[in-house]
Protein backbone atom coordinates (compact mmCIF):
# COMPACT_ATOMS: atom_id res chain seq x y z
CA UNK A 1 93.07 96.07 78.56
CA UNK A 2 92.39 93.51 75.71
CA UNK A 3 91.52 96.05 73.37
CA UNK A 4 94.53 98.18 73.68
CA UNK A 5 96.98 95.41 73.47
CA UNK A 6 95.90 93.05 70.85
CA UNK A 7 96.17 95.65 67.80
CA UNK A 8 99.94 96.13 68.87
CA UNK A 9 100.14 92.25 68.40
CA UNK A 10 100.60 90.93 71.64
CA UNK A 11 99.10 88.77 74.00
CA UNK A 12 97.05 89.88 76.63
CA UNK A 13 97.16 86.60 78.70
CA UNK A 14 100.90 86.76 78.49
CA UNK A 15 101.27 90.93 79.54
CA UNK A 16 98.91 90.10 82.23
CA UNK A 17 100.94 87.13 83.90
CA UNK A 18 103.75 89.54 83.28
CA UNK A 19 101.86 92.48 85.31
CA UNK A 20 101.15 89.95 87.94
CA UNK A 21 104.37 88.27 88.27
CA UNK A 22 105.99 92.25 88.64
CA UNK A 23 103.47 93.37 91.28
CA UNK A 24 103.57 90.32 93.45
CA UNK A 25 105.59 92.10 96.12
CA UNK A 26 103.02 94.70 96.03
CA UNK A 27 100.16 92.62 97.34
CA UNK A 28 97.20 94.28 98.59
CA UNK A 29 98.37 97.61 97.81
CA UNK A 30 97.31 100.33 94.47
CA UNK A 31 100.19 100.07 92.27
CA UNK A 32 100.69 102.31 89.17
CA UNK A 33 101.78 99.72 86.30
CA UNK A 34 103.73 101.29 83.72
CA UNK A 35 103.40 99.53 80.68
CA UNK A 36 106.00 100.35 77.68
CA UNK A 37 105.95 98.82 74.22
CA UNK A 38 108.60 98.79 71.67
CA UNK A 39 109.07 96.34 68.80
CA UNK A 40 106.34 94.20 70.17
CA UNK A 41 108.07 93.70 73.60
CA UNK A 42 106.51 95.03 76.42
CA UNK A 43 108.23 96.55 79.32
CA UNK A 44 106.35 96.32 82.75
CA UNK A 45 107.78 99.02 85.32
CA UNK A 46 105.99 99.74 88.86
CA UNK A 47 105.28 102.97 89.99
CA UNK A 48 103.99 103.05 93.94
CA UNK A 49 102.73 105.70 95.35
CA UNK A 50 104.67 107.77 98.43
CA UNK A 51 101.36 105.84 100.44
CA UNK A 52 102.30 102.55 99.31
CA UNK A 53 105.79 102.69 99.99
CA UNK A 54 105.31 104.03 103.29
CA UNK A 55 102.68 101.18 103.59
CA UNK A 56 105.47 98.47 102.04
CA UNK A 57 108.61 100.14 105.14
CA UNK A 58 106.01 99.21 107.73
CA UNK A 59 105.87 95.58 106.84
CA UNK A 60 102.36 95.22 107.76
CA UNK A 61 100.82 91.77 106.74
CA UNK A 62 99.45 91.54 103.05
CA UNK A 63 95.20 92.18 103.27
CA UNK A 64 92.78 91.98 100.81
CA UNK A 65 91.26 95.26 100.42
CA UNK A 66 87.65 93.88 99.32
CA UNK A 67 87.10 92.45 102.76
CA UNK A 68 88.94 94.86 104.79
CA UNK A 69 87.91 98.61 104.79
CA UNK A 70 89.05 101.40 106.37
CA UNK A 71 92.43 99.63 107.58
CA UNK A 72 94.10 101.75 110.00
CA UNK A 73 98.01 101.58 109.63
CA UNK A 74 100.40 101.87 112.47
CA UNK A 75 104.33 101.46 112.72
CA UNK A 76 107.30 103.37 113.16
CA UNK A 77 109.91 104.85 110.51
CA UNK A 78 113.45 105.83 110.89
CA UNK A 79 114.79 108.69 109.36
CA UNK A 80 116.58 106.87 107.11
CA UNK A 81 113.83 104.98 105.93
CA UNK A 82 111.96 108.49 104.95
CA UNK A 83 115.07 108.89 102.65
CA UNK A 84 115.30 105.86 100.74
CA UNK A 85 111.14 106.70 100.49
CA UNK A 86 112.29 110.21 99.47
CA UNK A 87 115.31 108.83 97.04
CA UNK A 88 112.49 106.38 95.37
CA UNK A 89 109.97 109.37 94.96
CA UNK A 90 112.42 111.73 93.45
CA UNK A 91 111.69 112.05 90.30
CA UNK A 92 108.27 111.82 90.30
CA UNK A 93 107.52 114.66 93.41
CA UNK A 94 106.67 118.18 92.76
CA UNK A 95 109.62 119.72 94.84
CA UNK A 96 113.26 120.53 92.86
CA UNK A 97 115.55 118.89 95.11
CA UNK A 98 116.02 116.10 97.75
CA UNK A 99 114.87 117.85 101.37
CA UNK A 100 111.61 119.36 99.58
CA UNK A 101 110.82 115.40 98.72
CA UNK A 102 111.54 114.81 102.14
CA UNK A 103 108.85 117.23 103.52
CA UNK A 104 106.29 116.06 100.85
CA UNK A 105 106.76 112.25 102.73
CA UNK A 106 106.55 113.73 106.30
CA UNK A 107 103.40 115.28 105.03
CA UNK A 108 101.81 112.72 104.12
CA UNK A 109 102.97 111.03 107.43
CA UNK A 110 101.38 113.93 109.32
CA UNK A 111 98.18 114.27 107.61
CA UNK A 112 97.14 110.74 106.15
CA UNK A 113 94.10 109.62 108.43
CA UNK A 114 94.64 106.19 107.98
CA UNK A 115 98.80 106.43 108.57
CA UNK A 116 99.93 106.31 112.00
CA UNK A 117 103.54 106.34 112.80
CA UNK A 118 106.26 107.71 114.86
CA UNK A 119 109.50 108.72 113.87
C-alpha cells in the first residue's frame, strides 16, 4: 500500500486513517475500497458487495472474522429492503435494468450457504 502511495506524494498513515475512518460502519465485513487520486487528494469511496449489504440489512452484531469461521447468517428481509439492496447494486450488476438486479439479490439469497433468510 506504501509503495503505491508515497510516489504520488501522499501519506500513507494519513490515507489509511482515512480508509479506516470510511469503513467503520462496515466492521467485520470485506469491503471493496475505492481509492481515487487527483491533484494529490485522495478520494476514498466504498464499494460492498450484494453479500455484505445483505449482511449490513440484517443487523447482525459486528464479529471478528479471525476468531469466528464459518458464521452462519440468519434474518429476515422485506421486499423493500431487496430494492434499496438492488438500487445500491445497480450499477455495478451484470443485468440491464432494475428487476434483473433484483433476481441477481434473490439469488444470492437462495443459494449462499452461509445466508439464511426469509422474505
Amino acid at each position: 500500500f506504501a509503495p503505491k502511495i508515497g510516489p504520488l506524494g501522499l501519506s500513507p498513515k494519513k490515507v489509511g486513517d482515512d480508509i479506516a475512518k470510511a469503513t467503520q460502519d462496515w466492521k467485520g465485513l470485506k469491503v471493496t475500497v475505492q481509492l481515487t487520486i487527483q491533484n494529490r487528494q485522495a478520494k476514498i469511496s466504498v464499494l460492498p458487495s450484494a453479500a455484505s449489504l445483505i449482511i449490513k440489512y440484517l443487523k447482525e452484531p459486528a464479529r471478528d472474522r479471525k476468531k469466528v469461521k464459518n458464521i452462519k447468517h440468519d434474518g429476515n428481509l422485506t421486499l423493500s429492503e431487496i430494492l434499496e439492496i438492488a438500487r445500491e447494486m445497480h450499477g455495478r450488476s451484470i443485468s440491464r435494468n432494475l428487476p434483473g438486479t433484483v433476481k441477481e439479490i434473490l439469488g444470492i439469497l437462495g443459494f449462499g450457504r452461509r445466508l439464511t433468510t426469509n422474505l
